[in-house]
C-alpha atoms as a PDB file:
ATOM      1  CA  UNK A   1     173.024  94.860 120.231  1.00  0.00           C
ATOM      2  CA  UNK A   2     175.278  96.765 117.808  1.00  0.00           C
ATOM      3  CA  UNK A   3     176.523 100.843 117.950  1.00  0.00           C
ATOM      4  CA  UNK A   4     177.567 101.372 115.050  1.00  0.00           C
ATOM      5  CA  UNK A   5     179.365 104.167 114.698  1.00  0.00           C
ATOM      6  CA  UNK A   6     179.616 106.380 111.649  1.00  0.00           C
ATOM      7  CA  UNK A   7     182.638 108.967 112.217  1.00  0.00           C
ATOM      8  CA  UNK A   8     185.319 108.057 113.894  1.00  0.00           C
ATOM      9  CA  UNK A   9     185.666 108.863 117.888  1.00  0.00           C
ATOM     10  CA  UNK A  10     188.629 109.646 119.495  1.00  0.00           C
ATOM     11  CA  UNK A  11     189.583 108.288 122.430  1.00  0.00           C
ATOM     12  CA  UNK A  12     189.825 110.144 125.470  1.00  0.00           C
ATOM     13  CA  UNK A  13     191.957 108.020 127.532  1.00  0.00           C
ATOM     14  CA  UNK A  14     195.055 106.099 127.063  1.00  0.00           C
ATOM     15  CA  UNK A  15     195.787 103.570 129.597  1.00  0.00           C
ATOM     16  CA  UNK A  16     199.373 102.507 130.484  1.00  0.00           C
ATOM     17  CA  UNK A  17     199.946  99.077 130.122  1.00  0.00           C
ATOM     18  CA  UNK A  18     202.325  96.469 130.394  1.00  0.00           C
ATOM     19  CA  UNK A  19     203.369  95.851 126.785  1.00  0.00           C
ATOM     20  CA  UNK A  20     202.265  92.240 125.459  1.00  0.00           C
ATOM     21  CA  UNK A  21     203.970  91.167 122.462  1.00  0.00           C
ATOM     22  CA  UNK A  22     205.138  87.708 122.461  1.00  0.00           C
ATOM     23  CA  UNK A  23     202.732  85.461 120.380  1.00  0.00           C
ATOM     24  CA  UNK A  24     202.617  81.927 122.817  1.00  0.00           C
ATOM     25  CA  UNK A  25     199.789  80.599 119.894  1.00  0.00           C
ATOM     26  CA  UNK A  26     199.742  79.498 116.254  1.00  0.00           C
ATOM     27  CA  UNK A  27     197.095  81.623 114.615  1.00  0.00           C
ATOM     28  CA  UNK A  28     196.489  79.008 112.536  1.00  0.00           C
ATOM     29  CA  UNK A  29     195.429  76.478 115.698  1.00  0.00           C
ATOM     30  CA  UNK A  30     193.087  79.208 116.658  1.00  0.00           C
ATOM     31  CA  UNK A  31     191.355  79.873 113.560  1.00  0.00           C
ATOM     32  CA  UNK A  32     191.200  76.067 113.233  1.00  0.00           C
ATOM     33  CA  UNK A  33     189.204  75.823 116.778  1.00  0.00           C
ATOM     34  CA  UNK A  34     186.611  78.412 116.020  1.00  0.00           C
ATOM     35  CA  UNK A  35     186.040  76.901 112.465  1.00  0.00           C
ATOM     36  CA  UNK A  36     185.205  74.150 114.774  1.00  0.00           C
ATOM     37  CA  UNK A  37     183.281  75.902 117.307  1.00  0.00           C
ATOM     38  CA  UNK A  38     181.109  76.850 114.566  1.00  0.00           C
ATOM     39  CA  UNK A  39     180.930  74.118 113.024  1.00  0.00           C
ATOM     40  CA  UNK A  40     179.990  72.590 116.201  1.00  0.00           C
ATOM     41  CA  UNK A  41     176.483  74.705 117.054  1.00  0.00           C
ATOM     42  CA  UNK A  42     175.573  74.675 113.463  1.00  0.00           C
ATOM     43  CA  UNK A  43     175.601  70.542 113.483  1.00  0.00           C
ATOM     44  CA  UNK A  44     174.602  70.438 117.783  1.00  0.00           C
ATOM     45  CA  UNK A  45     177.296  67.784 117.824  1.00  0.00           C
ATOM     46  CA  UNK A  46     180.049  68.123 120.144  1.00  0.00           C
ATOM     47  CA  UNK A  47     181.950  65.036 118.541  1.00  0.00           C
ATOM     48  CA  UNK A  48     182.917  67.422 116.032  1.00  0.00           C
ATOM     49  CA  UNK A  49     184.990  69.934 118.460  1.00  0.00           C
ATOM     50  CA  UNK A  50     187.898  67.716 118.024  1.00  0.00           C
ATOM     51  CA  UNK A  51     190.458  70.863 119.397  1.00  0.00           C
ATOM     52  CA  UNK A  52     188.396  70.449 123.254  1.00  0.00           C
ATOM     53  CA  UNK A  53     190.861  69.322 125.814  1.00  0.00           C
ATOM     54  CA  UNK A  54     189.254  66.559 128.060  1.00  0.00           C
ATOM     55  CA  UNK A  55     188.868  68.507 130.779  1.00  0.00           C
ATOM     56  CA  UNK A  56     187.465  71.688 129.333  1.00  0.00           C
ATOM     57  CA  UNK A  57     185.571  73.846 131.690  1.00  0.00           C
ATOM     58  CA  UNK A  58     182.135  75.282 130.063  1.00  0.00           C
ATOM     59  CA  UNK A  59     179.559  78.195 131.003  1.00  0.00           C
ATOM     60  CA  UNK A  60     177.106  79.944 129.781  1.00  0.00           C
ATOM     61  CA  UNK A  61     176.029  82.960 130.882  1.00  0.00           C
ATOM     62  CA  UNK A  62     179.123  83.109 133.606  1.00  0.00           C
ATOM     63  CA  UNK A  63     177.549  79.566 135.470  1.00  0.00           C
ATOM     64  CA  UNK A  64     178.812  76.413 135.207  1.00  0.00           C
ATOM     65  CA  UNK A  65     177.254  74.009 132.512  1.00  0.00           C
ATOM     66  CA  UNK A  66     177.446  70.479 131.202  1.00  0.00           C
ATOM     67  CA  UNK A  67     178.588  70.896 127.260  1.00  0.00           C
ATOM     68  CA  UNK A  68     177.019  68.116 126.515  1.00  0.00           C
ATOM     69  CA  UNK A  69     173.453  69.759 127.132  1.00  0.00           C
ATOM     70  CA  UNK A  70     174.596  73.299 126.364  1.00  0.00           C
ATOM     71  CA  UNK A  71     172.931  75.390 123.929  1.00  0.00           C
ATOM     72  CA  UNK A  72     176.510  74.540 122.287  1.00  0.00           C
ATOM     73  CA  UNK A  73     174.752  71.000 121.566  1.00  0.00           C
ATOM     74  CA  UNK A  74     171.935  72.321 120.105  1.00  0.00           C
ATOM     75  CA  UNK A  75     171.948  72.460 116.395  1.00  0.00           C
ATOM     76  CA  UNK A  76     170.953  76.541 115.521  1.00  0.00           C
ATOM     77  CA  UNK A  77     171.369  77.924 111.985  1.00  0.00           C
ATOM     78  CA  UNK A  78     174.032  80.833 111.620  1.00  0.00           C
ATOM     79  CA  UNK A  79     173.133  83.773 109.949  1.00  0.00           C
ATOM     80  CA  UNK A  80     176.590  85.531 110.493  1.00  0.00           C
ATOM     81  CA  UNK A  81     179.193  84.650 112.380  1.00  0.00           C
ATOM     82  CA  UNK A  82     182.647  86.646 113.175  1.00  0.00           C
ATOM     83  CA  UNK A  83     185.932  85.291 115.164  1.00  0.00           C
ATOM     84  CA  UNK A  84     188.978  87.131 116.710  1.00  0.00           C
ATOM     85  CA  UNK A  85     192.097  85.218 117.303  1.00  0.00           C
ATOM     86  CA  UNK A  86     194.417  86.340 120.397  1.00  0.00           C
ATOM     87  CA  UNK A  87     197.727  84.854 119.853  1.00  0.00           C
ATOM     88  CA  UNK A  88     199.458  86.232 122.726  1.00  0.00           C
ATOM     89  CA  UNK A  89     196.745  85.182 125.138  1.00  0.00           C
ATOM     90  CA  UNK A  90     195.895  82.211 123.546  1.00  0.00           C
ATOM     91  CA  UNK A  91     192.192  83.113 123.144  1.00  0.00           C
ATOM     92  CA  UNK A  92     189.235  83.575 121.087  1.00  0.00           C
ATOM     93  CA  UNK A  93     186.255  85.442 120.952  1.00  0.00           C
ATOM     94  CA  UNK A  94     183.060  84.424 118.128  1.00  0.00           C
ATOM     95  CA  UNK A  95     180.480  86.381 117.901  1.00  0.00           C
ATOM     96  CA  UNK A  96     177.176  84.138 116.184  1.00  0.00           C
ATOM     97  CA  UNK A  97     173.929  85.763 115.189  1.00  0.00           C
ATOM     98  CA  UNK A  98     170.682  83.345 114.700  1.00  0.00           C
ATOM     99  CA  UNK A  99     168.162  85.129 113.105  1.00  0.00           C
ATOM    100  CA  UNK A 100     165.275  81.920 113.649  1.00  0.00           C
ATOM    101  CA  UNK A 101     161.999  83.208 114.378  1.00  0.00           C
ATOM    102  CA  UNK A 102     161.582  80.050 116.627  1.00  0.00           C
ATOM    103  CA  UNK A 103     164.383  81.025 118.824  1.00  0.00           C
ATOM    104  CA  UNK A 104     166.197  84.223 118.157  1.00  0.00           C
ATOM    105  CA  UNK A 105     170.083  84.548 119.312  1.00  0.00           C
ATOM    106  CA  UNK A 106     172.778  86.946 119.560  1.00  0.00           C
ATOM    107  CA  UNK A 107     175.721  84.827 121.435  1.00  0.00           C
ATOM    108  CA  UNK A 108     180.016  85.794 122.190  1.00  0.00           C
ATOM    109  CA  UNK A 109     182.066  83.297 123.393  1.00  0.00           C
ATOM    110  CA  UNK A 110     185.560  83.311 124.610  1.00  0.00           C
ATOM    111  CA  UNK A 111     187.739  80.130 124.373  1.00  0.00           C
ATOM    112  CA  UNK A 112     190.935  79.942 126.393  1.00  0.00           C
ATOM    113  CA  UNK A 113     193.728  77.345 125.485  1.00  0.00           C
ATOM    114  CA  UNK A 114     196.013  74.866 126.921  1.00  0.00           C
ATOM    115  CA  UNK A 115     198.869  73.025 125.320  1.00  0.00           C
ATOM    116  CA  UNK A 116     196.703  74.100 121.701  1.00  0.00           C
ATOM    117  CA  UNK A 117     193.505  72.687 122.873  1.00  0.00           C
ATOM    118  CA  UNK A 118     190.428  74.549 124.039  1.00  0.00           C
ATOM    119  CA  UNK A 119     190.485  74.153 127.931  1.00  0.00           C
ATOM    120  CA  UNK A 120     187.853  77.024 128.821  1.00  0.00           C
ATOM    121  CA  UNK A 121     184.573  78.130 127.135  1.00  0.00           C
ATOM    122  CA  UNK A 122     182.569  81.207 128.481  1.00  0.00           C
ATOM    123  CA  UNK A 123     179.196  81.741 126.280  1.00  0.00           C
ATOM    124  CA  UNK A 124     177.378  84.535 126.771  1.00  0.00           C
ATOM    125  CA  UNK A 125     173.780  84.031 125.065  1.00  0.00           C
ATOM    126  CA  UNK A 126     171.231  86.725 124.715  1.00  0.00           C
ATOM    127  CA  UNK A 127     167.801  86.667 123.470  1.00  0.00           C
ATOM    128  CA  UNK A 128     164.171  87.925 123.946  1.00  0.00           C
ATOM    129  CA  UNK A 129     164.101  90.118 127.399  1.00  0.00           C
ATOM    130  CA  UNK A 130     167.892  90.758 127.416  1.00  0.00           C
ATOM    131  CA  UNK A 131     169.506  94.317 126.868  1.00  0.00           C
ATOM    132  CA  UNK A 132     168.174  96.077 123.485  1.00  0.00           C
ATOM    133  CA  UNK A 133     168.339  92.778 121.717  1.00  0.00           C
ATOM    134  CA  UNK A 134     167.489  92.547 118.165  1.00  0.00           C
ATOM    135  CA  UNK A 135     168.944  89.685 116.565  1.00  0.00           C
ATOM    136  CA  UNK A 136     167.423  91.119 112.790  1.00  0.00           C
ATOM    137  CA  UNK A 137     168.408  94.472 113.053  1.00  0.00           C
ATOM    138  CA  UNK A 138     172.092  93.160 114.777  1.00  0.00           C
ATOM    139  CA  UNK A 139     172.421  90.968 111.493  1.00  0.00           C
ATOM    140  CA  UNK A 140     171.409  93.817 109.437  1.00  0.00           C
ATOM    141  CA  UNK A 141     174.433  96.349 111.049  1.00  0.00           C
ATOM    142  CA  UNK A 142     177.004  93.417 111.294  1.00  0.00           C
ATOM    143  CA  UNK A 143     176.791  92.831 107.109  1.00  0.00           C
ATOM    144  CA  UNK A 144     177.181  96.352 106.369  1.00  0.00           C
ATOM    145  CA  UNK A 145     180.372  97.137 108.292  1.00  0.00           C
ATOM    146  CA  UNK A 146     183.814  96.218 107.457  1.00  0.00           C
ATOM    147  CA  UNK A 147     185.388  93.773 109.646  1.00  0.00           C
ATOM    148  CA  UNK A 148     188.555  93.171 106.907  1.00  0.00           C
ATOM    149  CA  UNK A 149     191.807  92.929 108.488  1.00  0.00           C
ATOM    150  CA  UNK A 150     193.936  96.048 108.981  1.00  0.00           C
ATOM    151  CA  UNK A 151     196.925  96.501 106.807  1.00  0.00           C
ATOM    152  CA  UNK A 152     199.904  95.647 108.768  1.00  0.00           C
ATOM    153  CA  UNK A 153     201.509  98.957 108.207  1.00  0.00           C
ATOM    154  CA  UNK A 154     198.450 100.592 109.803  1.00  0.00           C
ATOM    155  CA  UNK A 155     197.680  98.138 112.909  1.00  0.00           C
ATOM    156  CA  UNK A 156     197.456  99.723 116.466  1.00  0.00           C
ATOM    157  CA  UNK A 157     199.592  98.109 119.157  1.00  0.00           C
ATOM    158  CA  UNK A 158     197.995  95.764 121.151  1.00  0.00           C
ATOM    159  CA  UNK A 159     198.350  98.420 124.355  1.00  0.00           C
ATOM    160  CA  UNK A 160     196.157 100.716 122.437  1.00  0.00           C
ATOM    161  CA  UNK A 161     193.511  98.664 121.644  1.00  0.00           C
ATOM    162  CA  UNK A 162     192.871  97.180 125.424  1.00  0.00           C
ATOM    163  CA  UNK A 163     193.141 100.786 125.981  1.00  0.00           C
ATOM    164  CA  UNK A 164     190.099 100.953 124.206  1.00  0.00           C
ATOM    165  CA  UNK A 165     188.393  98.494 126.123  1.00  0.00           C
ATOM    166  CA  UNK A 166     189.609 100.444 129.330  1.00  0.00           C
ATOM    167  CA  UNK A 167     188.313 103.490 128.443  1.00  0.00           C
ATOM    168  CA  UNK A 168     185.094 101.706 127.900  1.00  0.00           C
ATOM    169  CA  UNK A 169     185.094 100.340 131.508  1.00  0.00           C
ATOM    170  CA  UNK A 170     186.533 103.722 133.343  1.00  0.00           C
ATOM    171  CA  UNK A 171     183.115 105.417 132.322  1.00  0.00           C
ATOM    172  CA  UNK A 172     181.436 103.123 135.039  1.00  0.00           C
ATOM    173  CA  UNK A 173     184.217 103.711 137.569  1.00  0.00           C
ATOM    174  CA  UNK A 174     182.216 100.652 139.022  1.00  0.00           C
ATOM    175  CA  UNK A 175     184.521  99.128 142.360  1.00  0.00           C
ATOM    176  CA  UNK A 176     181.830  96.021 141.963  1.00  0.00           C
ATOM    177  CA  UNK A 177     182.664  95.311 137.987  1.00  0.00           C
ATOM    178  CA  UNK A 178     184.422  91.839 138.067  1.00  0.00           C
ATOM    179  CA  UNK A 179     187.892  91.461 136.550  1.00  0.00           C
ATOM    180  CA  UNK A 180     187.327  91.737 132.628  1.00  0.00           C
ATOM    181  CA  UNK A 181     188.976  89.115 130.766  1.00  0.00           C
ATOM    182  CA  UNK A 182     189.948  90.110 127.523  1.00  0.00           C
ATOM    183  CA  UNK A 183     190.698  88.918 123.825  1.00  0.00           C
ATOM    184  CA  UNK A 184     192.762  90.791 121.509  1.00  0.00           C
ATOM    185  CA  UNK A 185     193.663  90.846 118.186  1.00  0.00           C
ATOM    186  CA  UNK A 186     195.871  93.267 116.318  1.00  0.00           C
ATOM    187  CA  UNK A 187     195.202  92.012 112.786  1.00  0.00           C
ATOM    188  CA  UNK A 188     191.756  92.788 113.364  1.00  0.00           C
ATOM    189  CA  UNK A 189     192.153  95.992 115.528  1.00  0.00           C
ATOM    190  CA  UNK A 190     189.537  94.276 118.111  1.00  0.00           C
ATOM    191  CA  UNK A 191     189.599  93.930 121.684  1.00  0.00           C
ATOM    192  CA  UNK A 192     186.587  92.038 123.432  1.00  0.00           C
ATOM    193  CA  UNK A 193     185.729  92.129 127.136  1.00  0.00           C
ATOM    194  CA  UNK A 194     184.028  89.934 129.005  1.00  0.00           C
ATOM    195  CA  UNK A 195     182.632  91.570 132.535  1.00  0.00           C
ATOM    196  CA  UNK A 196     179.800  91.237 135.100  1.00  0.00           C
ATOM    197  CA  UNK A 197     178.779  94.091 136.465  1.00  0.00           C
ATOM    198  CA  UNK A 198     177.567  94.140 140.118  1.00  0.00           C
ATOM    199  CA  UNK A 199     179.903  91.788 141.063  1.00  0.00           C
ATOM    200  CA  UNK A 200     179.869  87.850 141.482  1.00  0.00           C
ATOM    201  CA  UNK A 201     176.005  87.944 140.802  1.00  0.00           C
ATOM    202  CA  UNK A 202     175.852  90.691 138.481  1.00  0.00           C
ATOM    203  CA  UNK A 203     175.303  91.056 134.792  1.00  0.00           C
ATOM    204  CA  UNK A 204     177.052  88.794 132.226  1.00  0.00           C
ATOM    205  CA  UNK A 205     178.458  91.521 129.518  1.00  0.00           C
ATOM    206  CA  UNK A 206     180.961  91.123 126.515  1.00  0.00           C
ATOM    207  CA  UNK A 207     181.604  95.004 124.948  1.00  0.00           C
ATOM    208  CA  UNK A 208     183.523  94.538 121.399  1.00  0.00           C
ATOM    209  CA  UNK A 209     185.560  96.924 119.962  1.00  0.00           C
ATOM    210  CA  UNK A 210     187.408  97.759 116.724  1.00  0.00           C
ATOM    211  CA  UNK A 211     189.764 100.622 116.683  1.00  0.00           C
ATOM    212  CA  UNK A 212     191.010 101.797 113.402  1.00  0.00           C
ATOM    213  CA  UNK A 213     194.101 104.555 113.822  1.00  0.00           C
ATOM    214  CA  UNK A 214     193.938 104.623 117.320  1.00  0.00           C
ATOM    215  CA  UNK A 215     190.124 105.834 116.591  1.00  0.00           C
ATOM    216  CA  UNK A 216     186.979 103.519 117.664  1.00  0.00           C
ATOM    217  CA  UNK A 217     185.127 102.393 114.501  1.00  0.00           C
ATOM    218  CA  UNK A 218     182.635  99.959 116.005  1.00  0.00           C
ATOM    219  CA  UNK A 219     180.847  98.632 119.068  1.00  0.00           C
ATOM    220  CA  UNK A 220     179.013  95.341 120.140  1.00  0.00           C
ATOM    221  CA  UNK A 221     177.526  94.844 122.859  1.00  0.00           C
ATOM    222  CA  UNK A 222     175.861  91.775 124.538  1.00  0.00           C
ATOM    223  CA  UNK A 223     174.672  91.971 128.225  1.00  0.00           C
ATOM    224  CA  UNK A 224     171.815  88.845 129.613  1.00  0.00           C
ATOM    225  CA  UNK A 225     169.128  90.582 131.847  1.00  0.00           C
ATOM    226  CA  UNK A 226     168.027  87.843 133.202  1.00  0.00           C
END
């Protein structure tokens, strides 16, 4: 489900962090693997995710699953789709929106890499029954925003935007929310964090956020019920 939000908030709380700047990717490999990754569940055929490592680990929903059965191998038409590219973590995050009346889906997936090739996916899927979802109305907010990247001149650090996804977290004050795993990406001013609440058996969530000028613009949110 999308929050859009229509005047800028500011943020209450800054985080300290320990600065990451070094770029260990190639954008370009990224972009290249979630061109692929979408290429991938629009076709259902994992022969064309030529950038998985042999090994890769795959889950869905936080459990372990066999790709070659995975919703990922299941051909679904793509009514939007929208990637960040982390190149100092070496991580991606695609957010797909399937609009089918058969089988509705709102799904975010991080991708972790290894030597340039995609050695972790974590899907998070959500459909009928899960948290406020609305795959029409979350295509309908998705094409009217502005996801364009941010002129370099006016880009937030990377510190301030996982500050954003902190801030998020700290409202909970949760002891039993999991280690979030995050994606960032300065050209687009977007952090995304993956979470389960409640612990090893809680809720699978991924919380999206763009910060424009240290301000928060947008919000996604995805979190499976069931």
């Amino acid at each position: 489900m999308l929050h859009p939000i229509c005047t800028y908030l500011l943020l209450g709380l800054i985080i300290a962090l320990t600065p990451l700047t070094t770029a260990q990717c190639d954008r370009a490999i990224l972009e290249e693997a979630t061109a692929q990754f979408v290429a991938t569940q629009t076709s259902g055929q994992i022969s064309v995710f030529t950038a998985l490592a042999d090994n890769v680990e795959y889950t869905e929903n936080f459990q372990p699953a066999d790709i070659n059965t995975s919703l990922l191998a299941t051909a679904l038409a793509i009514d939007n789709n929208r990637s960040l590219h982390d190149t100092t973590a070496c991580a991606t995050y695609t957010e797909l929106i399937i609009t089918d009346p058969a089988h509705p889906y709102v799904t975010g997936t991080q991708m972790r890499f290894t030597d340039n090739k995609v050695s972790r996916i974590d899907m998070i899927i959500t459909d009928e029954g899960d948290w406020l979802f609305d795959a029409a109305g979350t295509l309908l907010y998705a094409q009217s925003e502005n996801w364009d990247p941010i002129p370099e001149d006016q880009r937030d650090t990377r510190e301030v935007i996982r500050a954003g996804g902190d801030a998020y977290l700290n409202l909970f004050n949760d002891p039993n929310v999991e280690v979030p795993r995050y994606v960032i990406d300065e050209t687009m001013g977007t952090v995304d964090v993956f979470l389960n609440f409640g612990g090893e058996n809680g809720l699978p969530d991924s919380h999206e956020f763009r910060l424009e000028g240290g301000k928060l613009r947008y919000v996604h949110t995805l979190t499976v019920m069931a």
